[in-house]
Protein backbone atom coordinates (compact mmCIF):
# COMPACT_ATOMS: atom_id res chain seq x y z
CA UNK A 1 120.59 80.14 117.99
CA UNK A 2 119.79 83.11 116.21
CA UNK A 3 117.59 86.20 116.43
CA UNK A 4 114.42 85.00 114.54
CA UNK A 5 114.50 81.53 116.86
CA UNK A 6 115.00 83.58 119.97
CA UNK A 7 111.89 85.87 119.03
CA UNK A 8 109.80 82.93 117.97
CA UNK A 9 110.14 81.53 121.76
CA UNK A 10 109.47 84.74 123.36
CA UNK A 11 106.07 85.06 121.34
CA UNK A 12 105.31 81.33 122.27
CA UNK A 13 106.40 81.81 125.89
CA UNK A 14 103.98 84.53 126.09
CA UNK A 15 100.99 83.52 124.50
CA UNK A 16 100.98 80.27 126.73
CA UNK A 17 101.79 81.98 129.44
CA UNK A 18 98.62 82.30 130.49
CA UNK A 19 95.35 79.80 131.21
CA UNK A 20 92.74 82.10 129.51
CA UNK A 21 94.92 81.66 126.72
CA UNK A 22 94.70 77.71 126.68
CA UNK A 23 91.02 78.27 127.36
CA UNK A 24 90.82 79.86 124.08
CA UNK A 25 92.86 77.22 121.89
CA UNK A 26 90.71 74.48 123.78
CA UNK A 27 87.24 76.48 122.73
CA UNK A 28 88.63 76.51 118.99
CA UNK A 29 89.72 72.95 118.87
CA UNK A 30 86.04 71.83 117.41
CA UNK A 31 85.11 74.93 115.14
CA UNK A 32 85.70 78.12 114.29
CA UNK A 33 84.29 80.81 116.30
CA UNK A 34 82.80 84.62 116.03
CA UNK A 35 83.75 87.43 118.97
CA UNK A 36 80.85 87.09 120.72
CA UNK A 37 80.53 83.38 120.90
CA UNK A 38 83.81 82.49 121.75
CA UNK A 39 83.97 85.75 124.69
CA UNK A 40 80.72 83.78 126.21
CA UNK A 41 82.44 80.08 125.17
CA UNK A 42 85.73 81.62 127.07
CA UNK A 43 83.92 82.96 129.88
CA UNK A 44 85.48 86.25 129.45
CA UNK A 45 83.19 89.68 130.45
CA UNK A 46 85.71 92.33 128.88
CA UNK A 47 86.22 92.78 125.31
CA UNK A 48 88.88 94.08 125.75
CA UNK A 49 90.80 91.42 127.95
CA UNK A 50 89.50 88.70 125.42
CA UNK A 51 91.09 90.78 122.32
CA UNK A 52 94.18 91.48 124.51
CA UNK A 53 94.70 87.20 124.49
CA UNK A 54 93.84 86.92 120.74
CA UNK A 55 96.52 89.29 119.94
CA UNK A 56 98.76 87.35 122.02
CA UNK A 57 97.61 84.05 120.09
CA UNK A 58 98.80 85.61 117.29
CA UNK A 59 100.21 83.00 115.04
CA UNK A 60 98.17 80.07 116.92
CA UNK A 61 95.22 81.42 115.43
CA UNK A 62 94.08 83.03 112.46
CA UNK A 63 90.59 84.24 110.74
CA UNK A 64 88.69 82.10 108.03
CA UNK A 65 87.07 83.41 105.35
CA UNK A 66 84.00 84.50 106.92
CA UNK A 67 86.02 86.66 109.58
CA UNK A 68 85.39 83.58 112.05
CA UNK A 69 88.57 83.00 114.60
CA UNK A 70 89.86 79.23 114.35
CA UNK A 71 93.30 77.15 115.13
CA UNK A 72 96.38 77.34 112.46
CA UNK A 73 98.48 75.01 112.23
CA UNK A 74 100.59 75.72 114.61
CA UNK A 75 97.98 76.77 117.13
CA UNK A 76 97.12 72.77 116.60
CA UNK A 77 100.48 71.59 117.47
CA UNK A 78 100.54 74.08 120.22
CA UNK A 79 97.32 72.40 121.37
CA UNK A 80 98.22 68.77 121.35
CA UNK A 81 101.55 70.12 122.94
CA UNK A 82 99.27 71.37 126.07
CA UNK A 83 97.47 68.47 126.12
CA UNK A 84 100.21 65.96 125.96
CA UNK A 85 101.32 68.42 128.85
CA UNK A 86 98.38 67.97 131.18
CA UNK A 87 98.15 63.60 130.73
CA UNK A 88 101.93 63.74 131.78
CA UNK A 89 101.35 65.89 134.58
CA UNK A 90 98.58 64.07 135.91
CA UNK A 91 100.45 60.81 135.80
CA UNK A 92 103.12 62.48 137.38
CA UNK A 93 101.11 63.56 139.81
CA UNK A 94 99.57 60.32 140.29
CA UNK A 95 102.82 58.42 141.04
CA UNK A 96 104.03 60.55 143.54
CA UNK A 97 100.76 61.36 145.50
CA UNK A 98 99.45 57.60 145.19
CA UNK A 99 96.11 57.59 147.23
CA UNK A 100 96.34 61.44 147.95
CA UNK A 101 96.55 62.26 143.79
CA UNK A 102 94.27 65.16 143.07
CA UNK A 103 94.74 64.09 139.33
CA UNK A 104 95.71 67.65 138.29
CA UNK A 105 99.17 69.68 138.40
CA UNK A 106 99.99 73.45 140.48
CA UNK A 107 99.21 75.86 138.06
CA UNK A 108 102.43 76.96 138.51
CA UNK A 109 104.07 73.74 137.53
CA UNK A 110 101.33 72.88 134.64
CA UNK A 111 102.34 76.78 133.16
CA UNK A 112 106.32 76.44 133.32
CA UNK A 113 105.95 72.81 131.75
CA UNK A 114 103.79 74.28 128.55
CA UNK A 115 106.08 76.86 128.02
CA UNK A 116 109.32 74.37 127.95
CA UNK A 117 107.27 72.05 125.16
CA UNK A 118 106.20 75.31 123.60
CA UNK A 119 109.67 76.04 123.13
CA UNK A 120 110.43 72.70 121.82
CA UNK A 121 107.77 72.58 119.73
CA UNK A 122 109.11 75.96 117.51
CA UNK A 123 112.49 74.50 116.92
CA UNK A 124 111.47 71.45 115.64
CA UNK A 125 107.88 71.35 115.49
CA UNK A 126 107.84 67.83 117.43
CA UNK A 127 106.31 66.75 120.98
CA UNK A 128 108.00 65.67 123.67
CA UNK A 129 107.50 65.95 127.90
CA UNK A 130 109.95 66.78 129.56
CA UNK A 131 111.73 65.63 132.88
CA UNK A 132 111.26 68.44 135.34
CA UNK A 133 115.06 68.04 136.59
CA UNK A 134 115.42 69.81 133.14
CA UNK A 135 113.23 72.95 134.00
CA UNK A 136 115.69 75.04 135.90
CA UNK A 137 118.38 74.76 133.07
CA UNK A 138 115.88 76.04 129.67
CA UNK A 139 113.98 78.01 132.53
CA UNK A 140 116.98 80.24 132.63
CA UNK A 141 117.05 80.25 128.84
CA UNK A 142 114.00 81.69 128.74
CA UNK A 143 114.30 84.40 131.14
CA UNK A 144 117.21 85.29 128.87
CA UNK A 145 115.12 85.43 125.84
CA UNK A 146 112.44 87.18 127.70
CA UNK A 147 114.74 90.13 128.66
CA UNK A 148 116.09 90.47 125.04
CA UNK A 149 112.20 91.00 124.15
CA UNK A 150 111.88 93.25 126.80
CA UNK A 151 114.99 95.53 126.06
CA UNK A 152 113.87 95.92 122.28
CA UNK A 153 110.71 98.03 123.71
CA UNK A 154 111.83 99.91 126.01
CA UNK A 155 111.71 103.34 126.71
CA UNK A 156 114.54 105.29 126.40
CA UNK A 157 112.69 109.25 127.28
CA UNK A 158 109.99 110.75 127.64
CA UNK A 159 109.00 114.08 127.78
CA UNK A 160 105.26 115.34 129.03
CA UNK A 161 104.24 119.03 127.49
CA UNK A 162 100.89 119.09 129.19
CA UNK A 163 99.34 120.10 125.79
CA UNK A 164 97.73 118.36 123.18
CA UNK A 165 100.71 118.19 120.37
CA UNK A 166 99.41 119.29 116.81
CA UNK A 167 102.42 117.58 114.35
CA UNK A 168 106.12 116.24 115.32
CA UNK A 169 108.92 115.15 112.87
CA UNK A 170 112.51 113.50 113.35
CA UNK A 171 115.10 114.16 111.55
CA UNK A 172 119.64 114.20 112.05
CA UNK A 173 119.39 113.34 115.46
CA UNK A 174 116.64 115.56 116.62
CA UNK A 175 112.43 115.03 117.06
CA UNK A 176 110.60 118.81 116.20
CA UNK A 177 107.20 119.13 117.72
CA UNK A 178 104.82 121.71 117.78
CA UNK A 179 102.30 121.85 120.52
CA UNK A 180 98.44 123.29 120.45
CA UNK A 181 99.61 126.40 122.05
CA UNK A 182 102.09 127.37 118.99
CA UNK A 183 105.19 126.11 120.62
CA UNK A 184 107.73 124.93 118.40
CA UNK A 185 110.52 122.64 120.17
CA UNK A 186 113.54 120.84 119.30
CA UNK A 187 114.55 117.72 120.91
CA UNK A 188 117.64 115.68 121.11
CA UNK A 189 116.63 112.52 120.22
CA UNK A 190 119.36 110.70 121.99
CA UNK A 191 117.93 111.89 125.63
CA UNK A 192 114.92 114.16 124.67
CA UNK A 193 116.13 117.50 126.11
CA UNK A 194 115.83 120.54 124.36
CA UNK A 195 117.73 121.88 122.32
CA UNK A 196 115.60 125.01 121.53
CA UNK A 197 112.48 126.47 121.19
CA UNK A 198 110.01 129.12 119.89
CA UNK A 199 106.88 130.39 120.51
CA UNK A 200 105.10 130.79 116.57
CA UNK A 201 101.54 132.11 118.92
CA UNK A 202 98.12 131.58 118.61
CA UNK A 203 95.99 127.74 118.72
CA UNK A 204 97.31 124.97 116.35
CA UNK A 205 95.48 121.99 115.82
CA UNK A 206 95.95 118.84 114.68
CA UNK A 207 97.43 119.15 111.12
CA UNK A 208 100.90 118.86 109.13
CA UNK A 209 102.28 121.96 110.73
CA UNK A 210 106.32 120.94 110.22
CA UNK A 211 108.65 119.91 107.43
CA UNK A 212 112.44 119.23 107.85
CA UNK A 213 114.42 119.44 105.11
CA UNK A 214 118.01 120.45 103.66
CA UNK A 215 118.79 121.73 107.46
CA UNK A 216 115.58 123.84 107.75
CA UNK A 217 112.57 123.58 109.51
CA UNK A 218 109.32 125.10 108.04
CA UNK A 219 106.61 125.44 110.39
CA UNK A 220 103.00 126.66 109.90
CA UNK A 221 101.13 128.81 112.75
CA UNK A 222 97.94 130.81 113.06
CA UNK A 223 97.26 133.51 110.54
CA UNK A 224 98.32 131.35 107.82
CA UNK A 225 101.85 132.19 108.85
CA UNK A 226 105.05 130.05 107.59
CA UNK A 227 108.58 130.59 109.34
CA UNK A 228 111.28 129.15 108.31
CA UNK A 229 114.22 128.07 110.84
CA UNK A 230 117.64 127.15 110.91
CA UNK A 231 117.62 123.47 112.23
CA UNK A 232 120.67 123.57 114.01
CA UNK A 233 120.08 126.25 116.37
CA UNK A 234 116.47 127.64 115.97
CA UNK A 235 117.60 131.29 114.39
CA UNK A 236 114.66 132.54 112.37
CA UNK A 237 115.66 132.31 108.57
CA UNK A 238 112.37 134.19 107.09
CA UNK A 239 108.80 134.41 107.47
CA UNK A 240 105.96 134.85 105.12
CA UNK A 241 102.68 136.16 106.03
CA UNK A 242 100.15 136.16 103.17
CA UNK A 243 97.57 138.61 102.95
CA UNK A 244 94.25 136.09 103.79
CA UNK A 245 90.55 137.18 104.18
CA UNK A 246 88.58 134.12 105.28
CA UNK A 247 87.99 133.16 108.49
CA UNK A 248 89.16 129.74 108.36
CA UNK A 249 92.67 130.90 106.72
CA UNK A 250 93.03 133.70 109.49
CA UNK A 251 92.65 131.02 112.34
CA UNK A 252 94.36 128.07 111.28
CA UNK A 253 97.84 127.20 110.02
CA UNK A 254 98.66 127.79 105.67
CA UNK A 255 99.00 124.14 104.15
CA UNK A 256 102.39 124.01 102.70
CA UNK A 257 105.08 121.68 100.76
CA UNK A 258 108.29 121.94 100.31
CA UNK A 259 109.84 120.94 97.08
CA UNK A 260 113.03 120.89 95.00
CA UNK A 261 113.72 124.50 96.48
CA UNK A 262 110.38 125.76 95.91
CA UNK A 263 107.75 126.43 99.05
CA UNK A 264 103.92 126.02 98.08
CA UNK A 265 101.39 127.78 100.38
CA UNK A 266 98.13 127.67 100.39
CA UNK A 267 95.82 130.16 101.36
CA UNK A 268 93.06 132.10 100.16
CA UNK A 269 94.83 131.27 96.76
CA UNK A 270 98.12 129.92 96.52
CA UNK A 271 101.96 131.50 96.48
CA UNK A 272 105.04 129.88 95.89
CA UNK A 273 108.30 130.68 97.64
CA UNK A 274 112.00 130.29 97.24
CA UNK A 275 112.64 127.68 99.45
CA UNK A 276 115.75 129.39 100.88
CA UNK A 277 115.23 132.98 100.85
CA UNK A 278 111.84 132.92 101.48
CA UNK A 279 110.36 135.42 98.45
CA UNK A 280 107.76 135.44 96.66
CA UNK A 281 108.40 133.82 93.47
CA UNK A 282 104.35 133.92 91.98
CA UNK A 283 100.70 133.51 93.35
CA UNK A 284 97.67 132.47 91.63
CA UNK A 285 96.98 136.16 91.65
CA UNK A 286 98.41 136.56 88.44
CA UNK A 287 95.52 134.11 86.95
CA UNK A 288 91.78 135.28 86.63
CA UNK A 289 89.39 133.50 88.46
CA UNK A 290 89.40 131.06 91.78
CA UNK A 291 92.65 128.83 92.68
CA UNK A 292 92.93 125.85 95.40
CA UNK A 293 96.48 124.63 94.96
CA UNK A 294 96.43 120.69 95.79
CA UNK A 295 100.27 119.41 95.71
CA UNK A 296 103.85 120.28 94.68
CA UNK A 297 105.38 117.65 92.69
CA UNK A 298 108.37 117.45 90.19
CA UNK A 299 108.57 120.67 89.70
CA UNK A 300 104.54 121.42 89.19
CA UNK A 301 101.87 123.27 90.71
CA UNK A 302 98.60 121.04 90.47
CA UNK A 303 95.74 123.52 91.16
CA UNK A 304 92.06 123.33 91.30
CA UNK A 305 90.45 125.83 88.98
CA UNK A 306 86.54 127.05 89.10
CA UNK A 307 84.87 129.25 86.40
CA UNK A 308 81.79 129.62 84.81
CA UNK A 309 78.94 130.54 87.90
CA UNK A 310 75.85 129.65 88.60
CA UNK A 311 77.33 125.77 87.01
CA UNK A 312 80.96 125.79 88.06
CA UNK A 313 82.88 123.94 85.93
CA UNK A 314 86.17 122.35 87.73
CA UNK A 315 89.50 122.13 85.83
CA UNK A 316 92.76 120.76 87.03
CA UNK A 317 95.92 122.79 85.86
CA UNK A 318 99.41 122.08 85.70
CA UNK A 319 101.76 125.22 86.66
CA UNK A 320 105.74 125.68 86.24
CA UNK A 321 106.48 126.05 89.69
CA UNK A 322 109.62 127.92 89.09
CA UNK A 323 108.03 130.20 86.51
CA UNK A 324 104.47 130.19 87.15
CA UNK A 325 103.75 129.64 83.42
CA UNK A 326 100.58 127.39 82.75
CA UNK A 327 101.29 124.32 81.30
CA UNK A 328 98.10 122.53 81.17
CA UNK A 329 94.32 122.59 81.49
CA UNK A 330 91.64 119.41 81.56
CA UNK A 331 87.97 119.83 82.83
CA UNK A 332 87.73 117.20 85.15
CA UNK A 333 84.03 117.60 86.48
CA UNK A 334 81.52 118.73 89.91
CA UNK A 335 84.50 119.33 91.48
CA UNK A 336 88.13 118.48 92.70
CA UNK A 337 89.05 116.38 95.56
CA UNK A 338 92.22 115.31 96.68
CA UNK A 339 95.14 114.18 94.43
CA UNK A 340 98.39 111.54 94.58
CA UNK A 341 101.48 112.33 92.10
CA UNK A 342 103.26 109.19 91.12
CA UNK A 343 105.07 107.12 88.28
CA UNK A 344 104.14 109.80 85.80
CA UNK A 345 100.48 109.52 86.75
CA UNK A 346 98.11 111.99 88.78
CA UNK A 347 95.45 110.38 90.33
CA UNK A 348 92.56 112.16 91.72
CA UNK A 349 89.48 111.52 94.26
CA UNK A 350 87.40 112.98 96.97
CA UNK A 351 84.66 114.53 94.03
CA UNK A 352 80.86 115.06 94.64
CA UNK A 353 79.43 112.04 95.93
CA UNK A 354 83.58 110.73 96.32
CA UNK A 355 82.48 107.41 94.23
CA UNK A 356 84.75 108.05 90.59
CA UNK A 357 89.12 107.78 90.05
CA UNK A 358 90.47 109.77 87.71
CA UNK A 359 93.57 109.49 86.09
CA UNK A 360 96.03 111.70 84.49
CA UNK A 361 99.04 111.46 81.90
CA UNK A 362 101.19 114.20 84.53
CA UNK A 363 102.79 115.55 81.00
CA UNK A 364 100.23 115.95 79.33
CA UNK A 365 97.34 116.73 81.04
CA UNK A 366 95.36 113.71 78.76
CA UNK A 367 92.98 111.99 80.51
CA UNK A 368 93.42 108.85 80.72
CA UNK A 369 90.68 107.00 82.13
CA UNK A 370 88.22 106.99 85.01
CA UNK A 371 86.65 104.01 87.08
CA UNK A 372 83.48 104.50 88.39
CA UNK A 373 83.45 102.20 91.73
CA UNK A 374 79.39 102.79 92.95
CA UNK A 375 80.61 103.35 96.02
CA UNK A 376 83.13 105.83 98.42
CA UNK A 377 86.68 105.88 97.37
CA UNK A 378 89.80 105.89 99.92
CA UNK A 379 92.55 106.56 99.73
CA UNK A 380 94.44 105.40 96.35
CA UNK A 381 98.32 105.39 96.04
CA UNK A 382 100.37 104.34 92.98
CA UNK A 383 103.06 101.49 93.26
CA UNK A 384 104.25 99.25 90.59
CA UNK A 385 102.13 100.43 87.34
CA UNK A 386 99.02 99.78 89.98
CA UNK A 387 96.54 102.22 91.23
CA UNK A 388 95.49 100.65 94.75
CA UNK A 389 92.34 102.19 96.91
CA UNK A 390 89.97 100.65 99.40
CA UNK A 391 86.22 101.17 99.16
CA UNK A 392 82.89 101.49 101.03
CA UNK A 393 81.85 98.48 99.44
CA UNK A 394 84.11 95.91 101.06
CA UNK A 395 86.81 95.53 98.06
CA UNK A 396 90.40 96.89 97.98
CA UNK A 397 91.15 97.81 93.92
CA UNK A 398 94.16 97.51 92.34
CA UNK A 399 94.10 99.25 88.62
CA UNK A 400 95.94 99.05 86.07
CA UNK A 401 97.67 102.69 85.84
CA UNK A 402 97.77 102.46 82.25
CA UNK A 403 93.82 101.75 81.20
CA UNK A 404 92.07 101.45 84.57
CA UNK A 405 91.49 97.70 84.09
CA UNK A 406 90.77 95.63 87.14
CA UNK A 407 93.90 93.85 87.85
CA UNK A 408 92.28 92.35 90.90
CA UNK A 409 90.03 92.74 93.72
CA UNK A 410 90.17 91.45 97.17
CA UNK A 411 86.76 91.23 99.18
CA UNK A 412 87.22 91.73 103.04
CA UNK A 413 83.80 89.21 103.26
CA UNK A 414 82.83 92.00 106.33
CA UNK A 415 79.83 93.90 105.77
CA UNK A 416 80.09 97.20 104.12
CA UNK A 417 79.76 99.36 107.60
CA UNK A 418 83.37 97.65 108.99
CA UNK A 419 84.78 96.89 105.85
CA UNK A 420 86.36 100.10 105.05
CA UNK A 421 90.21 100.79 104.57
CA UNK A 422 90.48 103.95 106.58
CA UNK A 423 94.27 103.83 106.19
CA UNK A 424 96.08 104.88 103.45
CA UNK A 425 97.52 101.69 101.91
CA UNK A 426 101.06 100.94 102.51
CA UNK A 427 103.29 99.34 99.72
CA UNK A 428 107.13 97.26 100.49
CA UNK A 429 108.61 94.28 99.04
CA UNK A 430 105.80 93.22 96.83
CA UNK A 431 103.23 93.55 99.41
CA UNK A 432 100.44 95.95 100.00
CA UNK A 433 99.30 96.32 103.81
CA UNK A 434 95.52 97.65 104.13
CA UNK A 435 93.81 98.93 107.28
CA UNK A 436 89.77 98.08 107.91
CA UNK A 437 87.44 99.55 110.43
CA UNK A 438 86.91 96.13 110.99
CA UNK A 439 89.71 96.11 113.48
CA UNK A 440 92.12 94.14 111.38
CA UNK A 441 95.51 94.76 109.19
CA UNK A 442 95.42 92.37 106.17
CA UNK A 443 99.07 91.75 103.96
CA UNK A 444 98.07 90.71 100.12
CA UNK A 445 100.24 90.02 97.65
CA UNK A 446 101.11 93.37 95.04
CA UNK A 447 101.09 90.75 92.07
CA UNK A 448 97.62 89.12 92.60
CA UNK A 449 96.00 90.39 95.64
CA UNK A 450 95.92 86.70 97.50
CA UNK A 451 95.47 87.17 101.39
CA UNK A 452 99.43 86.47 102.60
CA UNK A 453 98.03 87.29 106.38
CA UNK A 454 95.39 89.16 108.43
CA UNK A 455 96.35 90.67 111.95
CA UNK A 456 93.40 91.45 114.35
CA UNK A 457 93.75 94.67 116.42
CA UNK A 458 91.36 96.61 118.53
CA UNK A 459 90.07 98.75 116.71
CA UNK A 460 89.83 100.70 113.24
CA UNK A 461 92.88 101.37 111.52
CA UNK A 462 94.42 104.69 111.76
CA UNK A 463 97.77 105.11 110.26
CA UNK A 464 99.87 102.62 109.01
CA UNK A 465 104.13 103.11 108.37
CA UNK A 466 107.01 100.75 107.59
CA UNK A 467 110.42 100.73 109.02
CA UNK A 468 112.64 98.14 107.75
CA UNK A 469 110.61 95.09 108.28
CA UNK A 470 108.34 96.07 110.73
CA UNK A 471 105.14 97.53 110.55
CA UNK A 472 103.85 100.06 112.72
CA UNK A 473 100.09 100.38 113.20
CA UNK A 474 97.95 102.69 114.96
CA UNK A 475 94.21 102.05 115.92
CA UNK A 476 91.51 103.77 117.69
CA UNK A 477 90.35 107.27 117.74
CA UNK A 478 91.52 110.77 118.99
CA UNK A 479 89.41 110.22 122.32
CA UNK A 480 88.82 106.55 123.41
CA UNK A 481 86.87 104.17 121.54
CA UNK A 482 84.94 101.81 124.05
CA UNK A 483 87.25 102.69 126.74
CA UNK A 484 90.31 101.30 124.76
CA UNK A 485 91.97 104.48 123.79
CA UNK A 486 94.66 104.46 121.02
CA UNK A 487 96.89 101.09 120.31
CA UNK A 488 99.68 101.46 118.56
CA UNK A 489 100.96 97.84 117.11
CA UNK A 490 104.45 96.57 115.84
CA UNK A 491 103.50 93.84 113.19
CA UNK A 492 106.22 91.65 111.42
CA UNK A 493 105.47 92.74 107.52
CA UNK A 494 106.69 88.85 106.62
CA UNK A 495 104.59 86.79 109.13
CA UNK A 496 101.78 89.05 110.70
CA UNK A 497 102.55 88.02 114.00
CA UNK A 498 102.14 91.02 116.46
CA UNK A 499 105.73 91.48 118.05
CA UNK A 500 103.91 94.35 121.09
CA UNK A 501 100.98 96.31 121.54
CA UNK A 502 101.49 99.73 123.48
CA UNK A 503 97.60 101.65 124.90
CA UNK A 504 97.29 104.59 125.51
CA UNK A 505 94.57 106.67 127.35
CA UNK A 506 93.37 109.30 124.25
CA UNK A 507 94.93 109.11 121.14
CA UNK A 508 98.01 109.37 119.42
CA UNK A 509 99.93 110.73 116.09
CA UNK A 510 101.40 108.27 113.89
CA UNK A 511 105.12 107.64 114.42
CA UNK A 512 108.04 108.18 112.82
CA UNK A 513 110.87 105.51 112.91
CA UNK A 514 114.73 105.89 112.61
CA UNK A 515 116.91 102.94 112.19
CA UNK A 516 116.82 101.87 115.66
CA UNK A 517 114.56 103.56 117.53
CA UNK A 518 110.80 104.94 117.34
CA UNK A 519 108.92 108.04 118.16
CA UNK A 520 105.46 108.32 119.32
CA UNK A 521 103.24 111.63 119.92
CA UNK A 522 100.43 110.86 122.34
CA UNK A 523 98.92 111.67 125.44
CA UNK A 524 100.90 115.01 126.14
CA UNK A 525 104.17 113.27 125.67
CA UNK A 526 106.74 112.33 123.26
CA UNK A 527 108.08 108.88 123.72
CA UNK A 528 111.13 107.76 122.71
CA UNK A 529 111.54 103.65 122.50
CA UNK A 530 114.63 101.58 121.16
């Protein structure tokens, strides 16, 4: 009996535990079924109690290809299972009531007996009924396996800061959080006390306001402001406070990477640091015209250049980051978006109108190609020689890095207002996991783009992050959407099957995982689960 068996009866335990859940494998037995029709066909009032029970279906029932919920094949077996279930119990019933039969089993009885056959039915996919002098013995099998589910979710701390929480990070045994109000904490992770703290001043917002890295924690505050900490205990290593103009860069927190030693900060222009000292190594003072640095990446500065008024003509150039010397210069276009740095490639997006990919040789500067997709862009990410990007249109790309070439194309067959991957794509073990506003998580296949699953979950995808082979996905909004807050799912990358689903009132951060535990920013708190 090993781990993956025990887990597969827990999931079937629980999604049979429950009549509106037979209800709903019944309703599906003759055809597939939209939301709507099979809520009224159900009898259910709540959307969200009906997509609470299809999540815990998960496995018994899947989409078709016109988004329509129907039976899979084990759902079927699950079904004939119940039914087989409710004859027996009836004739059981029969014999011992005679006259008096009601021709129907307690609900209590008729619920422990489906779960048994459930179980059955997983390890060897067959149908039997059993004697009920055999309940009490896999009864207390099951309550085993039930507590095993329950102690691999639970929560280990929590902490409540009574403020909205702006960025957190984890990192050698300790979670670093930095609240609205410009409070920097560190936590232990193993019981969530802290270990120290500083006030940075002044209203954060949500943004990426902390790296950890080679025992240091850089963290961004008001003013454009970076300080730089010693992990450990909190001492103040340096702090750099540029001289900014704007508005925007004197209220708000610098943007900032942290690099092979190097610091880039942007703000009103850019300046890059020495990582450890804190100095100033160069800014983008030393060039004529307008700078808007966009990433630090082996060893670069990638920086948006504009010249030539009334027109503007946008350039992307390549900078030394150690030196500062310019490396290279290509005219890209209206303007420049946002960027990703990978596999010797630098692709860019986010232009006027957000509808064109552009492609870089990162050497070079060449460019290499551009794909023109009619419609907004999302997203992209490089893995495998592929670019990969969702679109307003319905279809997720994948590119061939080299020439731009449609490798393939997978259609989400929803229309083109829900059809969106609002998630940045996530790529492991030859599989690329997509988030839709369509309130689903769909697994293809990296070498072809076939459909391997498709997860439903509440709502529209918000973040989406791997930890060994689980996947971690958040849905909903920063303030509830249709009174159902922010989910947060743990999805099995292999089979899709949702292993729990954890609400919560507002919204939430996306986690960060560890080897054995995970970390979630929401509602005021910090939660730690194992």
């Amino acid at each position: 009996m090993n781990e993956v068996e025990d887990r597969q009866r827990a999931e079937v335990f629980d999604a049979l535990g429950h009549p509106t859940r037979i209800a709903i494998l019944k309703a599906l037995s003759g055809n597939s079924m939209g939301f709507a029709d099979l809520k009224k066909a159900v009898g259910i009032d709540s959307s969200g109690h009906l997509q609470h029970h299809l999540n815990k279906l998960n496995g018994l029932i899947k989409t078709d290809e016109h988004g329509k919920y129907c039976l899979s094949d084990q759902g079927k077996d699950a079904l004939l299972t119940v039914q087989t279930v409710e004859k027996a119990a009836v004739s059981e019933s029969k014999e011992k009531e005679g006259k008096h039969a009601t021709g129907a089993v307690s609900n209590k009885t008729f619920k422990t007996v489906v779960v048994l056959l459930a179980i059955l039915l997983v390890i060897s996919s067959s149908i039997a009924v059993f004697e009920y002098n055999q309940v009490s013995q896999l009864q207390a099998q099951m309550n085993e396996l039930k507590e095993k589910l329950t102690t691999g979710t639970s929560v280990l701390w929590k902490r409540d800061f009574d403020i909205n929480m702006a960025d957190f990070a984890v990192d050698d045994g300790k979670a670093f959080i930095m609240t609205f109000g410009g409070d920097l904490y560190c936590l232990d992770q193993q019981d969530g006390r802290t270990l120290w703290s500083y006030n940075l001043g002044g209203y954060v917002t949500w943004t990426h306001a902390i790296t950890v890295t080679e025992n240091k924690v850089y963290a961004g505050s008001r003013g454009s402001v970076l300080t730089c900490f010693d992990e450990d205990d909190g001492t103040v290593l340096w702090r750099f406070k540029p001289n900014v103009t704007s508005s925007a860069a004197s209220k708000s927190p610098p943007e900032f990477e942290v690099s092979n030693g190097s610091v880039l900060v942007n703000a009103d222009g850019f300046y890059v640091l020495d990582a450890v000292t804190g100095s100033l190594l160069w800014d983008s003072s030393s060039y004529s015209g307008f700078y808007q640095a966009l990433a630090l990446a082996d060893n670069r500065v990638l920086a948006a250049s504009m010249v030539g008024a009334p027109d503007y003509v946008w350039f992307l150039v390549s900078f030394d980051a150690n030196t500062g010397q310019r490396q290279w210069s290509t005219q890209i276009g209206h303007d420049v978006g946002s960027l990703v740095v990978a596999e010797d490639r630098i692709v860019l997006w986010g232009f006027y109108q957000n509808q064109t990919v552009f492609c870089i040789d990162e050497t070079t500067g060449t460019l290499l190609w551009h794909f023109d997709v009619g419609s907004t862009v999302f997203h992209p990410t490089i893995s495998g020689g592929l670019v990969l990007f969702g679109s307003g249109n319905g279809n997720f790309y994948a590119l061939n890095a080299e020439d731009g070439t449609i490798e393939w194309t997978y259609n989400s067959k929803h229309t083109s207002a829900s059809s969106t991957a609002t998630a940045a794509p996530m790529v492991s073990d030859n599989k690329v996991f997509v988030g839709f506003e369509a309130g689903y998580v769909s697994c293809l296949a990296l070498e072809d783009g076939k459909l391997v699953w498709s997860a439903p979950v509440l709502a529209n995808v918000g973040s989406l992050e791997t930890c060994d082979s689980e996947l971690f996905v958040t849905s909903g909004a920063f303030i509830g959407v249709n009174n159902v807050g922010t989910n947060l799912y743990k999805i099995n990358m292999d089979s899709g099957s949702i292993q729990w689903q954890k609400v919560f009132t507002y919204w939430m951060l996306p986690p960060a995982c560890t080897s054995n535990r995970l970390y979630v920013a929401a509602d005021l708190k910090v939660i730690a689960y194992s």
